[in-house]
N, C-alpha and C. Protein backbone atom coordinates (compact mmCIF):
# COMPACT_ATOMS: atom_id res chain seq x y z
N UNK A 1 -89.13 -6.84 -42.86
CA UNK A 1 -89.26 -5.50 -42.31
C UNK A 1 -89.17 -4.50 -43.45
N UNK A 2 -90.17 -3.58 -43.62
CA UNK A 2 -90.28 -2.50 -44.26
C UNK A 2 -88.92 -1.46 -44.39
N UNK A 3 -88.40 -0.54 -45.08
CA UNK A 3 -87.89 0.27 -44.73
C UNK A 3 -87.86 1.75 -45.41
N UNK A 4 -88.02 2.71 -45.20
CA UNK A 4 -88.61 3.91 -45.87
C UNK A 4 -87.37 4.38 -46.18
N UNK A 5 -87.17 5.29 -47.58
CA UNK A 5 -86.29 6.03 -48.14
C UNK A 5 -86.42 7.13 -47.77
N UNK A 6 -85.69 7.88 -46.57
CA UNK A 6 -85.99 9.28 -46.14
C UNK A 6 -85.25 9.78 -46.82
N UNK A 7 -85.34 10.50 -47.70
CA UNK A 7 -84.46 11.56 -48.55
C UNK A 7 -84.38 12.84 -48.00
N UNK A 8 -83.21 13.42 -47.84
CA UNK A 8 -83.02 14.58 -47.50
C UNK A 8 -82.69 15.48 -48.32
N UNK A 9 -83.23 16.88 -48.29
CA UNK A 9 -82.95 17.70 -49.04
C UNK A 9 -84.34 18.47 -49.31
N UNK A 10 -84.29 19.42 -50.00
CA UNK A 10 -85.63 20.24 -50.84
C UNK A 10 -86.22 18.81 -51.37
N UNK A 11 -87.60 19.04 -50.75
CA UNK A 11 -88.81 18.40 -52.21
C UNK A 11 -89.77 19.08 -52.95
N UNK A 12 -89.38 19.37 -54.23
CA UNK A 12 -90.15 19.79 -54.82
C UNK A 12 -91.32 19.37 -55.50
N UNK A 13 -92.30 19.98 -54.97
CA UNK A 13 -93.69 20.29 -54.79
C UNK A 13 -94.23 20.24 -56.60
N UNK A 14 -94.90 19.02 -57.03
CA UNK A 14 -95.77 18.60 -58.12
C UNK A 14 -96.87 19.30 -58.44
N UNK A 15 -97.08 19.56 -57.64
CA UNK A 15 -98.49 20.75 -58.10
C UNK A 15 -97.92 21.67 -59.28
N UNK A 16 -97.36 22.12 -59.74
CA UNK A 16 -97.75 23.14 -60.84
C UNK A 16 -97.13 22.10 -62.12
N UNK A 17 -96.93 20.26 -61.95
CA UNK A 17 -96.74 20.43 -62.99
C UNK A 17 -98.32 19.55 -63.63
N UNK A 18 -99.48 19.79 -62.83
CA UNK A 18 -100.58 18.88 -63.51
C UNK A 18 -101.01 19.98 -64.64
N UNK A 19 -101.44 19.27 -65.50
CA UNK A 19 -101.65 19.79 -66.80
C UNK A 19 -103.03 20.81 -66.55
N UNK A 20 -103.31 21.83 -67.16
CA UNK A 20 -104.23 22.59 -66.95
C UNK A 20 -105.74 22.08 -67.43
N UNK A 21 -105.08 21.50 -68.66
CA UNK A 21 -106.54 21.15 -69.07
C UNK A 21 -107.26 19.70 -68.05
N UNK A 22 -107.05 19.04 -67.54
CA UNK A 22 -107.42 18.30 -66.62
C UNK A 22 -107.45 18.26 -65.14
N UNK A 23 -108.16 17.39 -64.64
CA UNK A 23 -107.76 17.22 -63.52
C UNK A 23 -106.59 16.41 -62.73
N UNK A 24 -106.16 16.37 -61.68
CA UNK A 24 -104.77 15.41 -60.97
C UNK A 24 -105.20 13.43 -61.45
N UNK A 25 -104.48 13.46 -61.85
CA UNK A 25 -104.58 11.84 -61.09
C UNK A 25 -104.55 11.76 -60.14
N UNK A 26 -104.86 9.75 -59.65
CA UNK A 26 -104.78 9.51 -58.08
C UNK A 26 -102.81 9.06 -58.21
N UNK A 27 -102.47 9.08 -59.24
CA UNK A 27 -101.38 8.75 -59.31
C UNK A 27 -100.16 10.01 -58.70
N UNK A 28 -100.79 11.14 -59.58
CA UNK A 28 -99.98 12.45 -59.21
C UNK A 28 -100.78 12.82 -57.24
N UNK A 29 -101.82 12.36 -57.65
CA UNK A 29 -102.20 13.20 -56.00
C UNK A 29 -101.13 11.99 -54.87
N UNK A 30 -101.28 11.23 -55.27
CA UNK A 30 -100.17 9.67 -54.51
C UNK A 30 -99.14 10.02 -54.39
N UNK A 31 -98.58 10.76 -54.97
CA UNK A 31 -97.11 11.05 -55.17
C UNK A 31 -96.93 12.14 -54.30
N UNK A 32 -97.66 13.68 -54.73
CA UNK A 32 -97.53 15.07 -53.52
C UNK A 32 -98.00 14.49 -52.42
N UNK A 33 -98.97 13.60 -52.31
CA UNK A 33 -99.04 13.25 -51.16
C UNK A 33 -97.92 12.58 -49.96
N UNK A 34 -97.43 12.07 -50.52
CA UNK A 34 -96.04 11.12 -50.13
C UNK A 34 -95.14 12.50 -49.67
N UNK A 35 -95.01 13.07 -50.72
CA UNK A 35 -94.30 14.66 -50.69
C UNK A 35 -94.68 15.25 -49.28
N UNK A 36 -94.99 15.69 -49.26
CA UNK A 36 -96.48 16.08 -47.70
C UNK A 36 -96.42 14.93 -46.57
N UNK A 37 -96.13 13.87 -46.45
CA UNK A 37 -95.73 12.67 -45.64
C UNK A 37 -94.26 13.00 -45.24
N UNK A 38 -93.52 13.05 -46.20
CA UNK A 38 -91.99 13.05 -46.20
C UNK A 38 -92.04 14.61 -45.53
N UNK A 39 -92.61 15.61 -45.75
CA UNK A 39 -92.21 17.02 -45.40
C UNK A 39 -92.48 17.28 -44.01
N UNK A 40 -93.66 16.27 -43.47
CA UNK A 40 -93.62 16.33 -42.13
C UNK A 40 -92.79 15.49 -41.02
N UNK A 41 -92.09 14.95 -41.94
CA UNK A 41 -91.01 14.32 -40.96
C UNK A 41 -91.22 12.89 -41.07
N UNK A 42 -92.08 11.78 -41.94
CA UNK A 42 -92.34 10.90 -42.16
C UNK A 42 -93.37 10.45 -41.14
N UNK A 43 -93.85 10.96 -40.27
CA UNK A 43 -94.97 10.33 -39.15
C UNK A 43 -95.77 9.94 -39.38
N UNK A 44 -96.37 8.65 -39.31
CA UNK A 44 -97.55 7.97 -39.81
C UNK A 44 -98.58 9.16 -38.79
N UNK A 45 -100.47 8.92 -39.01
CA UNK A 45 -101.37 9.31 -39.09
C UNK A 45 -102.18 10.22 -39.54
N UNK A 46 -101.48 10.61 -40.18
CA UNK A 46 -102.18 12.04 -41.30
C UNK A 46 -102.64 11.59 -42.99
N UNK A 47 -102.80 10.28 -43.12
CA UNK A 47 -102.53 10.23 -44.38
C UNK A 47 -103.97 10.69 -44.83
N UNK A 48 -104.83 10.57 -44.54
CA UNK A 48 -106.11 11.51 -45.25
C UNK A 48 -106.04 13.06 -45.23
N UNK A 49 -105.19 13.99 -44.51
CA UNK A 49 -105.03 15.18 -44.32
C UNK A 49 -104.04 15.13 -45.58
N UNK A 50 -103.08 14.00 -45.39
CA UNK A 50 -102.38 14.62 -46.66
C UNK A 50 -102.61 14.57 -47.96
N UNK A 51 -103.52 13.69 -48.21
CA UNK A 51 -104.17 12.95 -49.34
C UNK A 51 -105.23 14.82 -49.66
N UNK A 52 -105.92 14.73 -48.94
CA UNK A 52 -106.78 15.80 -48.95
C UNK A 52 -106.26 17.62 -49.34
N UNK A 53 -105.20 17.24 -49.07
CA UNK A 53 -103.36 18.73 -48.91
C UNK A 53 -103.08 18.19 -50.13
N UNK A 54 -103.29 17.30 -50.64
CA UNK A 54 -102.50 17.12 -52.23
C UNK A 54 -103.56 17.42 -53.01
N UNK A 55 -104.50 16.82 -52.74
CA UNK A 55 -105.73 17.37 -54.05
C UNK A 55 -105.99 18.53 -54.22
N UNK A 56 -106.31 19.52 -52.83
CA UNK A 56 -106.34 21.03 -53.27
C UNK A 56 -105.00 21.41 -53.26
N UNK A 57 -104.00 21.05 -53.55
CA UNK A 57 -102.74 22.44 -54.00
C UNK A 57 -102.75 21.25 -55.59
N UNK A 58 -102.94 20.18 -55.61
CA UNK A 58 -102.96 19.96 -57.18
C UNK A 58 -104.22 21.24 -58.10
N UNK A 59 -104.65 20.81 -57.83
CA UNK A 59 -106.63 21.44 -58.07
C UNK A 59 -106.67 22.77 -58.09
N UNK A 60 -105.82 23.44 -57.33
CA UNK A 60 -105.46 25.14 -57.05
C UNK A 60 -104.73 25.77 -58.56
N UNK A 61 -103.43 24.64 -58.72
CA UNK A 61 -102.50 24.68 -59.59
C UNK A 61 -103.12 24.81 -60.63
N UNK A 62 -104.08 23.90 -61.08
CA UNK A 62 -104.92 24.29 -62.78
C UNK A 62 -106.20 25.15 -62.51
N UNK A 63 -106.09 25.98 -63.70
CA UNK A 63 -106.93 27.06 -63.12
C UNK A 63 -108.74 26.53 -63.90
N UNK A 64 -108.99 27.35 -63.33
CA UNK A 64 -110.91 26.52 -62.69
C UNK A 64 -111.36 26.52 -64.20
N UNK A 65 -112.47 25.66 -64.48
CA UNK A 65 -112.78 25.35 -65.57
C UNK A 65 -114.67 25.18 -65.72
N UNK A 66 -115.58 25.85 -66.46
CA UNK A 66 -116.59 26.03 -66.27
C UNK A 66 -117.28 25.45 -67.99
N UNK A 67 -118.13 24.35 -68.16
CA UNK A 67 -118.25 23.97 -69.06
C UNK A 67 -117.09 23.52 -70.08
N UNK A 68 -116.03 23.55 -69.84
CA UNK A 68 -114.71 23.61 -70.82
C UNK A 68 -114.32 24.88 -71.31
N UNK A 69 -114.54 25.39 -70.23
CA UNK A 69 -113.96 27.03 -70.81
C UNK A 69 -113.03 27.40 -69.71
N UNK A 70 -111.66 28.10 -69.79
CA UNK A 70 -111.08 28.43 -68.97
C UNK A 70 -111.67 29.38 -67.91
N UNK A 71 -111.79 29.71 -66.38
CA UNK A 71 -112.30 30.72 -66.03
C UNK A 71 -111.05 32.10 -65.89
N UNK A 72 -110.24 31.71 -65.90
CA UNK A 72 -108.59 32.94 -65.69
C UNK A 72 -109.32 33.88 -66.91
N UNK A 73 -109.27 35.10 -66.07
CA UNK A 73 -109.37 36.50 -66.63
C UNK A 73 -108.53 36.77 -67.41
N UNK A 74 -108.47 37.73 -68.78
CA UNK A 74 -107.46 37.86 -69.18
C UNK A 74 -107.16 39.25 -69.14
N UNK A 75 -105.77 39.78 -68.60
CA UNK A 75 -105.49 40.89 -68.31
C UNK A 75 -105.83 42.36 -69.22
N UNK A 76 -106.10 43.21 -68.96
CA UNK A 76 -106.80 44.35 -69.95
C UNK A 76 -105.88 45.63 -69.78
């Protein structure tokens, strides 16, 4: 028999630490995702919603990138 580690407490949210110059792993998106599993109370059937909830708040977190050029404005 399986048994899940429900941890209680704050989980803090991986997204701001993927590196800017790249994109997420499936490793880091695996992980917020789990994050996002655990935050809803552990209920199985969402795991493509959450899978999908981890890639855009990873993906959000580094800012957009156009040929290898940063797109973030720089303040004037």
């Amino acid at each position: 028999m399986e048994t899940l580690d429900l941890r209680t407490g704050r989980i803090q949210s991986r997204a701001e630490d993927t590196s800017a110059n790249r994109t997420p792993s499936r490793e880091e998106i695996r992980f917020r995702a789990y994050e996002i599993y655990l935050e809803r109370g552990g209920l199985p059937g969402n795991e493509l919603d959450d899978w999908l909830q981890a890639e855009r708040e990873l993906e959000r977190a580094a800012p957009a990138k156009t040929n290898g050029f940063s797109m973030k404005r720089e303040s004037q």
